[in-house]
ModelCIF file with pLDDT and N, C-alpha, C, O atoms, coordinates in Angstrom:
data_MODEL
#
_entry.id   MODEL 
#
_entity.id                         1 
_entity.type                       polymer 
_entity.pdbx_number_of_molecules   1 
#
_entity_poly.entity_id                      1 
_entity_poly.type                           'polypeptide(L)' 
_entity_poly.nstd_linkage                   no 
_entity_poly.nstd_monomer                   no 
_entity_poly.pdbx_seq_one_letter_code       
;(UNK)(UNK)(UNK)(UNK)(UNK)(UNK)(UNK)(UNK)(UNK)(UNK)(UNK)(UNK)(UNK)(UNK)(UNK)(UNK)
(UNK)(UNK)(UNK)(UNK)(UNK)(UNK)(UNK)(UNK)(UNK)(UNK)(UNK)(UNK)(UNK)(UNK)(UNK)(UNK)
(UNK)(UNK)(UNK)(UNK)(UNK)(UNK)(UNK)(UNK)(UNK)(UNK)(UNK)(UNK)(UNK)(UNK)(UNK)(UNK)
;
_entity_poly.pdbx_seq_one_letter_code_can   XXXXXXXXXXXXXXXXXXXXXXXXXXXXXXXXXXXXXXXXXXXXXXXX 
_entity_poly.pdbx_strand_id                 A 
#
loop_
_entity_poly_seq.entity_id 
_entity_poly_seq.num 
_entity_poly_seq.mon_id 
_entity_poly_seq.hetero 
1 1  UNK n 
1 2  UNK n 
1 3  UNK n 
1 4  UNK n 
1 5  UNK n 
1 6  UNK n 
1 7  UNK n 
1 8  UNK n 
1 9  UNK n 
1 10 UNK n 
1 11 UNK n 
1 12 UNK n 
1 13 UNK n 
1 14 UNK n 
1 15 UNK n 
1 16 UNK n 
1 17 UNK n 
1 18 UNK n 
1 19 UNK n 
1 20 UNK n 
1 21 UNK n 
1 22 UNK n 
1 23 UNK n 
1 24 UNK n 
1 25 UNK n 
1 26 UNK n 
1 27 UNK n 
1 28 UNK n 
1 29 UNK n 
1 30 UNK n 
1 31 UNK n 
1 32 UNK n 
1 33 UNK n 
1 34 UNK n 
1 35 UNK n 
1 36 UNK n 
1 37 UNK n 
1 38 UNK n 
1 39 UNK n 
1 40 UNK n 
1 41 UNK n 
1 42 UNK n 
1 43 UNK n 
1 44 UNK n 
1 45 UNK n 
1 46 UNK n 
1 47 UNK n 
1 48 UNK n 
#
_struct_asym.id          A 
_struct_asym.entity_id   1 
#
loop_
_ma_qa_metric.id 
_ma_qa_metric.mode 
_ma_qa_metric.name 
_ma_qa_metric.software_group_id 
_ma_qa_metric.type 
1 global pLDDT . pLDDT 
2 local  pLDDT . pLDDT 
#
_ma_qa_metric_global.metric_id      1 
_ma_qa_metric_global.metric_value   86.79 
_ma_qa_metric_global.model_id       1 
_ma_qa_metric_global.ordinal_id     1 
#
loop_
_ma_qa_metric_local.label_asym_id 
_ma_qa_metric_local.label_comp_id 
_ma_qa_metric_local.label_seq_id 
_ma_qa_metric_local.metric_id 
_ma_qa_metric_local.metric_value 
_ma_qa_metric_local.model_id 
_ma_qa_metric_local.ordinal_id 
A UNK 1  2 89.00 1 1  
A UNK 2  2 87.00 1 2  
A UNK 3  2 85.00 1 3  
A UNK 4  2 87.00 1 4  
A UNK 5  2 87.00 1 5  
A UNK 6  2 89.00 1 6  
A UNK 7  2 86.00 1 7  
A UNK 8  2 87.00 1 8  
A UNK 9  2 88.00 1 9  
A UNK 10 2 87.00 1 10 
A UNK 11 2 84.00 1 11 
A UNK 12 2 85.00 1 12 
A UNK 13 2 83.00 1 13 
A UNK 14 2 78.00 1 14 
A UNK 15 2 72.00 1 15 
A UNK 16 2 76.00 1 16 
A UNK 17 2 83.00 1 17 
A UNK 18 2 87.00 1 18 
A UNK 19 2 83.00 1 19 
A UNK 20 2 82.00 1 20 
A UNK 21 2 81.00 1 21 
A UNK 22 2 84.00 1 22 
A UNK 23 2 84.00 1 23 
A UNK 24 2 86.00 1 24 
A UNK 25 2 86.00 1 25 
A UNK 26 2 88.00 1 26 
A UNK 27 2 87.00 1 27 
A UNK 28 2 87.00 1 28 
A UNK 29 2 87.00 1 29 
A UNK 30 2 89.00 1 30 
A UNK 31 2 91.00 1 31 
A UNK 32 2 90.00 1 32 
A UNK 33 2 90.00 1 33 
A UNK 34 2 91.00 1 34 
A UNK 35 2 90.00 1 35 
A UNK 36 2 90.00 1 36 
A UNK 37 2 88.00 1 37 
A UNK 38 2 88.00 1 38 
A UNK 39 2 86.00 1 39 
A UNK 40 2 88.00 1 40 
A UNK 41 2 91.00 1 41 
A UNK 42 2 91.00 1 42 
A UNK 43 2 91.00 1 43 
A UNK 44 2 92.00 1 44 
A UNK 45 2 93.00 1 45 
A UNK 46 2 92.00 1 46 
A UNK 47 2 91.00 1 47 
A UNK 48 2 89.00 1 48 
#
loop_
_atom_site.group_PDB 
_atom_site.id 
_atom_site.type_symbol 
_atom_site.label_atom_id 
_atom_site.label_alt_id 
_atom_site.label_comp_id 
_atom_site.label_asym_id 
_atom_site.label_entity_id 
_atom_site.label_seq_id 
_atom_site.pdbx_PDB_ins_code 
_atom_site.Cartn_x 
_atom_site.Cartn_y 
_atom_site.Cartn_z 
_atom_site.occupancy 
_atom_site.B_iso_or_equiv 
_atom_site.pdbx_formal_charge 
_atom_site.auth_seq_id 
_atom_site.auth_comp_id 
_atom_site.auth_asym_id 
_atom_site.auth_atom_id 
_atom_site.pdbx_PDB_model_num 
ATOM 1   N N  . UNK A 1 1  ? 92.637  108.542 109.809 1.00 89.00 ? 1  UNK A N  1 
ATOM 2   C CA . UNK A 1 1  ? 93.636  108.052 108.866 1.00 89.00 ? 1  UNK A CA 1 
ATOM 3   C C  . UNK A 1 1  ? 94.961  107.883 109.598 1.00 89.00 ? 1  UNK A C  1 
ATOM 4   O O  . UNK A 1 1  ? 95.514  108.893 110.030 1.00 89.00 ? 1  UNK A O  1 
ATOM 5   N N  . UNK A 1 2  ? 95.479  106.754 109.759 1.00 87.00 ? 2  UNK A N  1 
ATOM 6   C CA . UNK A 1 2  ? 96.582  106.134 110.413 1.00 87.00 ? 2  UNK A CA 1 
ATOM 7   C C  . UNK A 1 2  ? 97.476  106.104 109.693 1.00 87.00 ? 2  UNK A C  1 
ATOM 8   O O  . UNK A 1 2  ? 97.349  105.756 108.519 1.00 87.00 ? 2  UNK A O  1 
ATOM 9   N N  . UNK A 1 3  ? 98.835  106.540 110.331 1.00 85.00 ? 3  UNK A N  1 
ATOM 10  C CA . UNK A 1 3  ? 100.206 106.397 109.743 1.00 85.00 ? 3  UNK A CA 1 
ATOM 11  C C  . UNK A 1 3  ? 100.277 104.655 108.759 1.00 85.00 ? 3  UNK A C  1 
ATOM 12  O O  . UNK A 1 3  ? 99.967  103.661 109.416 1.00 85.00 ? 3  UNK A O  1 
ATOM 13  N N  . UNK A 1 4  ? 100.588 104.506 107.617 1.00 87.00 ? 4  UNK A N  1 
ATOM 14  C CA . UNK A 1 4  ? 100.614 103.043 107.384 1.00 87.00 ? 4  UNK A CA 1 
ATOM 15  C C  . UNK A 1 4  ? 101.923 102.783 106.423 1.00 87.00 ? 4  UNK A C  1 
ATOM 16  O O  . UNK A 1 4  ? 101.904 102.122 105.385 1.00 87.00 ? 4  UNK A O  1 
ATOM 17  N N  . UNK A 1 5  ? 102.973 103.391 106.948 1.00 87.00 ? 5  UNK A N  1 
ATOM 18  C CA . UNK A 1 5  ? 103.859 102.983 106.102 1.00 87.00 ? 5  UNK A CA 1 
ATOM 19  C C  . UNK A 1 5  ? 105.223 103.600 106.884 1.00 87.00 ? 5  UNK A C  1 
ATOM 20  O O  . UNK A 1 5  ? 105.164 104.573 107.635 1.00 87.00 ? 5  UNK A O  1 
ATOM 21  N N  . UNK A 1 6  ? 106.378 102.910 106.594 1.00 89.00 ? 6  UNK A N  1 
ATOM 22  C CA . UNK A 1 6  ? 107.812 102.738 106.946 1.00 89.00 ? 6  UNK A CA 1 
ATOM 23  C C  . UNK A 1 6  ? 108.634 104.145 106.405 1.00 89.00 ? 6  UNK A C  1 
ATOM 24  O O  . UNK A 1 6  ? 108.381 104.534 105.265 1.00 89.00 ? 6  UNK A O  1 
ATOM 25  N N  . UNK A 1 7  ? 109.640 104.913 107.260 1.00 86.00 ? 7  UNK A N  1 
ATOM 26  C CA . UNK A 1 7  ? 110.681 105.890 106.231 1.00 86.00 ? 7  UNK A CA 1 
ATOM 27  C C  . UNK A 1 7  ? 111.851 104.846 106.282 1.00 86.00 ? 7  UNK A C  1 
ATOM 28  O O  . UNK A 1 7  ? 111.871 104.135 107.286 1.00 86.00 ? 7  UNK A O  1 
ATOM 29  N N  . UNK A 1 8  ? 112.659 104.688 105.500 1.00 87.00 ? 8  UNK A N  1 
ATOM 30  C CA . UNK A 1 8  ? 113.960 104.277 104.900 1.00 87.00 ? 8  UNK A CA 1 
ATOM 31  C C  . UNK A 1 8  ? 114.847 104.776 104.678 1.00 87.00 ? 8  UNK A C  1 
ATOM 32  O O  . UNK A 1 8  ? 114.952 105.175 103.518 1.00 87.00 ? 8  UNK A O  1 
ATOM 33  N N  . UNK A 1 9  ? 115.824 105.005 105.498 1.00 88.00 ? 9  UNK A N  1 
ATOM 34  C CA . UNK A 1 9  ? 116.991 105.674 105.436 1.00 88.00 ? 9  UNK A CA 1 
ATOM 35  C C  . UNK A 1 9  ? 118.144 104.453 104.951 1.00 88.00 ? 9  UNK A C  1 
ATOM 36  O O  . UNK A 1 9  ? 118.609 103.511 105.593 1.00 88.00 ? 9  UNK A O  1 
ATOM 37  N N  . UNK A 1 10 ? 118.364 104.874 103.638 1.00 87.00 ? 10 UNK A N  1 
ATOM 38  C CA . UNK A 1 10 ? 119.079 103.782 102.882 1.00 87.00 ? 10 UNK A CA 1 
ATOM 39  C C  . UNK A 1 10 ? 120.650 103.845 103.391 1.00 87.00 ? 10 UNK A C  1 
ATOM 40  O O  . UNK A 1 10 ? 121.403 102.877 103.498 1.00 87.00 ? 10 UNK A O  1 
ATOM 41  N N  . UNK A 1 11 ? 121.012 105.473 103.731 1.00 84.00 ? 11 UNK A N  1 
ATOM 42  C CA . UNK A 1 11 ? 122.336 105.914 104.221 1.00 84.00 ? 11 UNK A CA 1 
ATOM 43  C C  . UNK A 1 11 ? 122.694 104.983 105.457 1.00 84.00 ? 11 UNK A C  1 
ATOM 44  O O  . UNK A 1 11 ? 123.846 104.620 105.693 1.00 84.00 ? 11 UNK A O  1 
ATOM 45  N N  . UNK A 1 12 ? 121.731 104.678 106.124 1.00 85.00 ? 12 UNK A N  1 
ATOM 46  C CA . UNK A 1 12 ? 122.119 103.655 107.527 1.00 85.00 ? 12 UNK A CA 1 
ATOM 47  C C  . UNK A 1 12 ? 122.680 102.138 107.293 1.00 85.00 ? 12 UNK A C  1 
ATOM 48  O O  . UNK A 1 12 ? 123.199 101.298 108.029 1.00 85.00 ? 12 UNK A O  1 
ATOM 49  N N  . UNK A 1 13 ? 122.309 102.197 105.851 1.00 83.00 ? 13 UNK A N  1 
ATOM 50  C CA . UNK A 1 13 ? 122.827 100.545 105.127 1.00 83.00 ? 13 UNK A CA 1 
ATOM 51  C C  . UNK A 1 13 ? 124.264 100.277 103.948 1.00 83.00 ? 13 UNK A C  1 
ATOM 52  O O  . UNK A 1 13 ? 124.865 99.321  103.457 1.00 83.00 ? 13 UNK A O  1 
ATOM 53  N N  . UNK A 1 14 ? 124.300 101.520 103.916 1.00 78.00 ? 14 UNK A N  1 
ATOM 54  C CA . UNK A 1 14 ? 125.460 101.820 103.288 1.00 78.00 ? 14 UNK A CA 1 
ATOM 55  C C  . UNK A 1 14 ? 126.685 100.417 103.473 1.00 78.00 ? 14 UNK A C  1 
ATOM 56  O O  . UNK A 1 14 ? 127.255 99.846  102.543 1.00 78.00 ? 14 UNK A O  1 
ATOM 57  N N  . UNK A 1 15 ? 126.835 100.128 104.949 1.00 72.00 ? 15 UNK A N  1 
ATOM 58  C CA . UNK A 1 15 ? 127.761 99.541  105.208 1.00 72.00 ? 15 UNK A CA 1 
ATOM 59  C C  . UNK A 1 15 ? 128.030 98.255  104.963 1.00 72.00 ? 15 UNK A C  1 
ATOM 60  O O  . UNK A 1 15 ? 128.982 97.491  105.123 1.00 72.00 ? 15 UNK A O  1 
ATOM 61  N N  . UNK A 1 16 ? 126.147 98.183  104.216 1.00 76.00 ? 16 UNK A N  1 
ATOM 62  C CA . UNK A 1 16 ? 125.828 96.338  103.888 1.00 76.00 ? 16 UNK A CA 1 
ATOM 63  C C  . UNK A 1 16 ? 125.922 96.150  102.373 1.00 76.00 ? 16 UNK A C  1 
ATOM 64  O O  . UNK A 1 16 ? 125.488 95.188  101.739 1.00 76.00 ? 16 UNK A O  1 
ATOM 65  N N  . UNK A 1 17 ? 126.644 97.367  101.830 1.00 83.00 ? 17 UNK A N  1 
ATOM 66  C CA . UNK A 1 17 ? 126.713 97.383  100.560 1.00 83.00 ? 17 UNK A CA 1 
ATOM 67  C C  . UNK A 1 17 ? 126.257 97.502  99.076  1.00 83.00 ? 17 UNK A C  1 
ATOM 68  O O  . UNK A 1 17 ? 126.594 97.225  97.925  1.00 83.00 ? 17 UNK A O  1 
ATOM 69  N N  . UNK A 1 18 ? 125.052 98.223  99.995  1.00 87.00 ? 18 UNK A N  1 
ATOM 70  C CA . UNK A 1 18 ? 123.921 99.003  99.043  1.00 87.00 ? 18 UNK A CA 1 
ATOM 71  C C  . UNK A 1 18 ? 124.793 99.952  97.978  1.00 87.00 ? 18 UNK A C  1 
ATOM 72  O O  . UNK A 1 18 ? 125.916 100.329 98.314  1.00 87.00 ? 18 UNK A O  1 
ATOM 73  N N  . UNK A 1 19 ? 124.272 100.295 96.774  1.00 83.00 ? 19 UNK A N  1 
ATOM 74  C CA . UNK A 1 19 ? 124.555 101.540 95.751  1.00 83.00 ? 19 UNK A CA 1 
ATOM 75  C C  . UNK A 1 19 ? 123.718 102.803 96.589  1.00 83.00 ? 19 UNK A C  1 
ATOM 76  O O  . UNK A 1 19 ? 123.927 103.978 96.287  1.00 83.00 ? 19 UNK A O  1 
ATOM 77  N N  . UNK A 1 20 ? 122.865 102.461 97.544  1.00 82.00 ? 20 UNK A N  1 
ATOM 78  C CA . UNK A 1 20 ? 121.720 104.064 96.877  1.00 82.00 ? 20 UNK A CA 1 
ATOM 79  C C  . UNK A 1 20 ? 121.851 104.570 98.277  1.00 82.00 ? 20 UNK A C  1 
ATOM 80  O O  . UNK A 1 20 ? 122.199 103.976 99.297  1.00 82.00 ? 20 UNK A O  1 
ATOM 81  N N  . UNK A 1 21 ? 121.548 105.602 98.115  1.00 81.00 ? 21 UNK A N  1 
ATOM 82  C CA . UNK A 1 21 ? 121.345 106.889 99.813  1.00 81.00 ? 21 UNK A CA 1 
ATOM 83  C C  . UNK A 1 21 ? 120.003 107.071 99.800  1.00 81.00 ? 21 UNK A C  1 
ATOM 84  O O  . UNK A 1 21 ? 119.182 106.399 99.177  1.00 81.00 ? 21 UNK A O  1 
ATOM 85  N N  . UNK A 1 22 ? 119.746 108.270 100.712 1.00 84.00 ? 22 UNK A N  1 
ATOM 86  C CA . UNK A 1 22 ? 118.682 109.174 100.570 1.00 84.00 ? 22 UNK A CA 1 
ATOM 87  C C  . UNK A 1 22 ? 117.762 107.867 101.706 1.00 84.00 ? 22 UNK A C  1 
ATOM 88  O O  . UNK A 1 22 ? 117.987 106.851 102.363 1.00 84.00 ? 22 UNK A O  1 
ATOM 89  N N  . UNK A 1 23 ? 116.212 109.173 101.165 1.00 84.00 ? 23 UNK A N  1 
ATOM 90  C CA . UNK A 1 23 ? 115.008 108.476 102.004 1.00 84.00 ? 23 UNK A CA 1 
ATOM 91  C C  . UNK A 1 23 ? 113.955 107.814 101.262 1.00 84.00 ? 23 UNK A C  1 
ATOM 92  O O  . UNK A 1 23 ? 113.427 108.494 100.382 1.00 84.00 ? 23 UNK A O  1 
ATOM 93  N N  . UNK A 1 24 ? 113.638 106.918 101.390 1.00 86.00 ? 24 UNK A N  1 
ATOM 94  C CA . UNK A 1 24 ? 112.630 106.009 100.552 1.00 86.00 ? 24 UNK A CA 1 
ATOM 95  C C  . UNK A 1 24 ? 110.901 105.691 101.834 1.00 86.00 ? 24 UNK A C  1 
ATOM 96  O O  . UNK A 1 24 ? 110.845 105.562 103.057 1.00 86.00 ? 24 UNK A O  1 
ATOM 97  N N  . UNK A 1 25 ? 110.104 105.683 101.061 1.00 86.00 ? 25 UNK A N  1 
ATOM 98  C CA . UNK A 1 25 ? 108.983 105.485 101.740 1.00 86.00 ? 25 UNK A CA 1 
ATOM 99  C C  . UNK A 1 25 ? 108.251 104.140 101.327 1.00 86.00 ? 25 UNK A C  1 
ATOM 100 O O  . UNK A 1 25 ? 107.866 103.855 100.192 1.00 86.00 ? 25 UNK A O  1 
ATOM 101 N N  . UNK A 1 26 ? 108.122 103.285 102.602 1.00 88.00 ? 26 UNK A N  1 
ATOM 102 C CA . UNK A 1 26 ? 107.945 101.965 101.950 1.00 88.00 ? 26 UNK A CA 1 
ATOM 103 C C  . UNK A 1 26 ? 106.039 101.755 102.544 1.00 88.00 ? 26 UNK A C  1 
ATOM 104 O O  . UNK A 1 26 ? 105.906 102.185 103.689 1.00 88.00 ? 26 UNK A O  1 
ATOM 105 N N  . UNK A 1 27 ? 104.846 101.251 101.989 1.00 87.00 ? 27 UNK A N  1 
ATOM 106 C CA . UNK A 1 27 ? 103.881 101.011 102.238 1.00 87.00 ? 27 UNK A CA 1 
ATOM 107 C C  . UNK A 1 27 ? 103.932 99.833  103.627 1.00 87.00 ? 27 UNK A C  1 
ATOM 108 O O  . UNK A 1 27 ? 104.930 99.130  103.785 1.00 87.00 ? 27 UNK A O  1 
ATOM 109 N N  . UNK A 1 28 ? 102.865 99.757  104.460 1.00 87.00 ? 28 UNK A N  1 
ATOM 110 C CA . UNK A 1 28 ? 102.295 98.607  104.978 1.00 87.00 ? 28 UNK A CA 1 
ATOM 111 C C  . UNK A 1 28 ? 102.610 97.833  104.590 1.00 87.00 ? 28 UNK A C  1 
ATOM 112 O O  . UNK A 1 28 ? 102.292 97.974  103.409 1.00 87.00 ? 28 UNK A O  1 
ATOM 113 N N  . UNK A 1 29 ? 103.388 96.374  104.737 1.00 87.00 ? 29 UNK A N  1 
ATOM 114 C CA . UNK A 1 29 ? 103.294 95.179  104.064 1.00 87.00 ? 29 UNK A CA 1 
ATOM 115 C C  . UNK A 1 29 ? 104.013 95.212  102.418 1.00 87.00 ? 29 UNK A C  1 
ATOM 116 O O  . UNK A 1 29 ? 104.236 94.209  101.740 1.00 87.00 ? 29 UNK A O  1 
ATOM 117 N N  . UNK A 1 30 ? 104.251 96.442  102.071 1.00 89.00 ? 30 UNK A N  1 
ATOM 118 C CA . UNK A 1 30 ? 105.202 96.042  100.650 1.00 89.00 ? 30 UNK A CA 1 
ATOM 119 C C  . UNK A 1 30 ? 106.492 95.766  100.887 1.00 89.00 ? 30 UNK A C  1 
ATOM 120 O O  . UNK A 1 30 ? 106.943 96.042  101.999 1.00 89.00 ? 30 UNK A O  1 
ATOM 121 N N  . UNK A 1 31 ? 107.306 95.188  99.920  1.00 91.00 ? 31 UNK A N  1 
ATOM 122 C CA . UNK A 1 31 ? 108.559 94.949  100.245 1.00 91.00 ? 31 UNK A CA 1 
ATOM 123 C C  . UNK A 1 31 ? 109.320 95.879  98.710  1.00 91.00 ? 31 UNK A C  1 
ATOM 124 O O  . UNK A 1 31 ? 109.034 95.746  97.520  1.00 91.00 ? 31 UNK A O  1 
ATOM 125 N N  . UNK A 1 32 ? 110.196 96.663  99.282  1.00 90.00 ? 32 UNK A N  1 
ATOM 126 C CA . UNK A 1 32 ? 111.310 97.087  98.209  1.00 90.00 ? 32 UNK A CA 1 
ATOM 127 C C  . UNK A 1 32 ? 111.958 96.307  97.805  1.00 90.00 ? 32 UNK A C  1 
ATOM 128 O O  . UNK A 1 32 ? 111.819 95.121  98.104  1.00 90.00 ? 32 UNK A O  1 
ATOM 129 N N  . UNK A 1 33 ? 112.973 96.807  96.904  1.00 90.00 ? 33 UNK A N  1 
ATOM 130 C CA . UNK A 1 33 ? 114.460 96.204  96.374  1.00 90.00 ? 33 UNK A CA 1 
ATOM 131 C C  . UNK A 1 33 ? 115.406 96.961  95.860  1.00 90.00 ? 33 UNK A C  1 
ATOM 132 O O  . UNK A 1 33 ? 115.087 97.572  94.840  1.00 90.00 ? 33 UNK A O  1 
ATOM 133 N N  . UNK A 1 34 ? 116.681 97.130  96.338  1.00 91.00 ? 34 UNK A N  1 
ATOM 134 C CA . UNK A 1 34 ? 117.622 97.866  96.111  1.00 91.00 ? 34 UNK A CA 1 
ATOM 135 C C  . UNK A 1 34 ? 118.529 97.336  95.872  1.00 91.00 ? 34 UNK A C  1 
ATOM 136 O O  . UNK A 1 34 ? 118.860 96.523  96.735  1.00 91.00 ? 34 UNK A O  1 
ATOM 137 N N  . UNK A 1 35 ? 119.358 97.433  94.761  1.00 90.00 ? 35 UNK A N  1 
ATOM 138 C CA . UNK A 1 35 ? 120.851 97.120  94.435  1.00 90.00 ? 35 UNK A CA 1 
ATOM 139 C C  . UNK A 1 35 ? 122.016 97.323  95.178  1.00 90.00 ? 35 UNK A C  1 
ATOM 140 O O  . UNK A 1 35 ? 122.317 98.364  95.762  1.00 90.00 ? 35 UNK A O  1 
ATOM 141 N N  . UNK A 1 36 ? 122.461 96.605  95.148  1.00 90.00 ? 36 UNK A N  1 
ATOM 142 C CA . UNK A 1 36 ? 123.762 96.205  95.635  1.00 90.00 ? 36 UNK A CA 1 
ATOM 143 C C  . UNK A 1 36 ? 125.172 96.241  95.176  1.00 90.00 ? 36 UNK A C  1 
ATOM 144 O O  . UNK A 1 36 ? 125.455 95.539  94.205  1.00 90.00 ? 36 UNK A O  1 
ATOM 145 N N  . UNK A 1 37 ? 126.096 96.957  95.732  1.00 88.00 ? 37 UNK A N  1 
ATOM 146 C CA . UNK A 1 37 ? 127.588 97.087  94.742  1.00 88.00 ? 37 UNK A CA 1 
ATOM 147 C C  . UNK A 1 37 ? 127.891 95.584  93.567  1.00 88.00 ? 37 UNK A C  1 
ATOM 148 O O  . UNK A 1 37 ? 128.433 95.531  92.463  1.00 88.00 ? 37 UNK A O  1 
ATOM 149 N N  . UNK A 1 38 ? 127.258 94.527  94.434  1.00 88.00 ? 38 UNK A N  1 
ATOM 150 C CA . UNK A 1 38 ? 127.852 93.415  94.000  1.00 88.00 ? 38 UNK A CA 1 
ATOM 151 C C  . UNK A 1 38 ? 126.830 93.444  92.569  1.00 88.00 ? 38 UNK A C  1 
ATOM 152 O O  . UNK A 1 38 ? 125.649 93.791  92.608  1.00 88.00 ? 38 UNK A O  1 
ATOM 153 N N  . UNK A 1 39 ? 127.388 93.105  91.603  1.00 86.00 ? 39 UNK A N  1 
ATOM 154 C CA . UNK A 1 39 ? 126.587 92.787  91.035  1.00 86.00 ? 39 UNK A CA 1 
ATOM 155 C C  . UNK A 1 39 ? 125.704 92.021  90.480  1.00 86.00 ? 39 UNK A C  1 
ATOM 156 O O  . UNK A 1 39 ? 126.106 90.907  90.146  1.00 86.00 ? 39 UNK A O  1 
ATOM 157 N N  . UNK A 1 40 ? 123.951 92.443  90.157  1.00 88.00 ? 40 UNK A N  1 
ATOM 158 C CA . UNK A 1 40 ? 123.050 91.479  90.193  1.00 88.00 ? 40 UNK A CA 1 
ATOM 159 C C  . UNK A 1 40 ? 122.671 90.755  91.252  1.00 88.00 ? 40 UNK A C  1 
ATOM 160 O O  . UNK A 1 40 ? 122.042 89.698  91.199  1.00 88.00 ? 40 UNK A O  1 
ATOM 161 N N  . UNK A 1 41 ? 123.202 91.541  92.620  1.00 91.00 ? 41 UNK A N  1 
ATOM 162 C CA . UNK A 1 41 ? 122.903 91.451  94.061  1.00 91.00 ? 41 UNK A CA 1 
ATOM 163 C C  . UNK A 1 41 ? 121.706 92.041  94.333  1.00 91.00 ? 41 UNK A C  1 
ATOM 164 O O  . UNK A 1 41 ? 121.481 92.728  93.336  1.00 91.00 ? 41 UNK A O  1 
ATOM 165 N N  . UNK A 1 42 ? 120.535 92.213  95.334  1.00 91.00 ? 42 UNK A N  1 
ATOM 166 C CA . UNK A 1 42 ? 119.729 93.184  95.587  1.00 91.00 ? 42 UNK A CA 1 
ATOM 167 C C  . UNK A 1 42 ? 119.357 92.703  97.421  1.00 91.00 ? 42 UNK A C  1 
ATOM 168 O O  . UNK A 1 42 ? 119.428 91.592  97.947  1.00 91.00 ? 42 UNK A O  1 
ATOM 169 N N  . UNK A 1 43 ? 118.988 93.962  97.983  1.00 91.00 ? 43 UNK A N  1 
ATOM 170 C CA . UNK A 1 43 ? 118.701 93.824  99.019  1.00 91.00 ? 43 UNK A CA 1 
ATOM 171 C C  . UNK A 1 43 ? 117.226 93.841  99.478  1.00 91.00 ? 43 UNK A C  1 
ATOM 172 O O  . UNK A 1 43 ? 116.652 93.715  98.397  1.00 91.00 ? 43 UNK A O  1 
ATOM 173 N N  . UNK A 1 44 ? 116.520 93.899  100.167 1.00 92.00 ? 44 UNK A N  1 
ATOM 174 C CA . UNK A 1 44 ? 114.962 93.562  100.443 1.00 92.00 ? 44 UNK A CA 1 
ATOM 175 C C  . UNK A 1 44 ? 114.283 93.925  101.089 1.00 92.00 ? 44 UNK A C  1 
ATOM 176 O O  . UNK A 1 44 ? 113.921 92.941  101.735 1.00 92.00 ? 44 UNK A O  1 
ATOM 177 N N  . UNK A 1 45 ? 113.539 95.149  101.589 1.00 93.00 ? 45 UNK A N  1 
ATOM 178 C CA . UNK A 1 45 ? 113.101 95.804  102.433 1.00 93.00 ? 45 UNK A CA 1 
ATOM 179 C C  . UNK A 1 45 ? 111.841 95.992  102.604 1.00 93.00 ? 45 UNK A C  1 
ATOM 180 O O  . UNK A 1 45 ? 111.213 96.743  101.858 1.00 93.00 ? 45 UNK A O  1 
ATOM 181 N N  . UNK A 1 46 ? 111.132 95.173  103.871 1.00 92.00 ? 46 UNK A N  1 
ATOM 182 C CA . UNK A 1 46 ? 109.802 95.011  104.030 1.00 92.00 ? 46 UNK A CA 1 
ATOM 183 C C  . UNK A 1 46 ? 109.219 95.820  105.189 1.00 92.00 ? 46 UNK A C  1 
ATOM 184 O O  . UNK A 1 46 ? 109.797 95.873  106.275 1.00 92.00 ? 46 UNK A O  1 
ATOM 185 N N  . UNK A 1 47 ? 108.301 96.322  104.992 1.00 91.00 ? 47 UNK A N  1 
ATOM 186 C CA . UNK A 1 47 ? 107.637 97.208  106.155 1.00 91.00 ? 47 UNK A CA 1 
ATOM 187 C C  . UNK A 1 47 ? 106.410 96.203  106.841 1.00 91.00 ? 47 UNK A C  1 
ATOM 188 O O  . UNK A 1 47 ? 105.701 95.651  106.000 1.00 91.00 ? 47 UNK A O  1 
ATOM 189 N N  . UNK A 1 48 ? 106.133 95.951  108.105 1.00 89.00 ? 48 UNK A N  1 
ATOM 190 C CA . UNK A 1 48 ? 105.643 95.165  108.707 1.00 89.00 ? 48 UNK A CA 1 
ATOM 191 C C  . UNK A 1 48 ? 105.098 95.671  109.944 1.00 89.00 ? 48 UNK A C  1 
ATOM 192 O O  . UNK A 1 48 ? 104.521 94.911  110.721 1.00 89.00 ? 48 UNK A O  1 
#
């Protein structure tokens, strides 16, 4: 059983104007979405 998925350190994105911190765990091939100060902005995070 092989590692198959991404950690996300949202704190490292802070500066791109994300709302959220902390650590997120993203699958193989899924893509997240996280909000953005701006609003009705979101950002996009794909593990590959």
């Amino acid at each position: 059983c092989k590692e198959a998925f991404c950690v996300l350190d949202l704190s490292l994105y802070s500066v791109n104007g994300l709302q959220e911190t902390g650590k997120q765990f993203v699958r193989e091939g899924e893509t997240k979405e996280f909000a953005c100060n701006l609003r009705l902005y979101t950002s996009r995070f794909t593990c590959t």
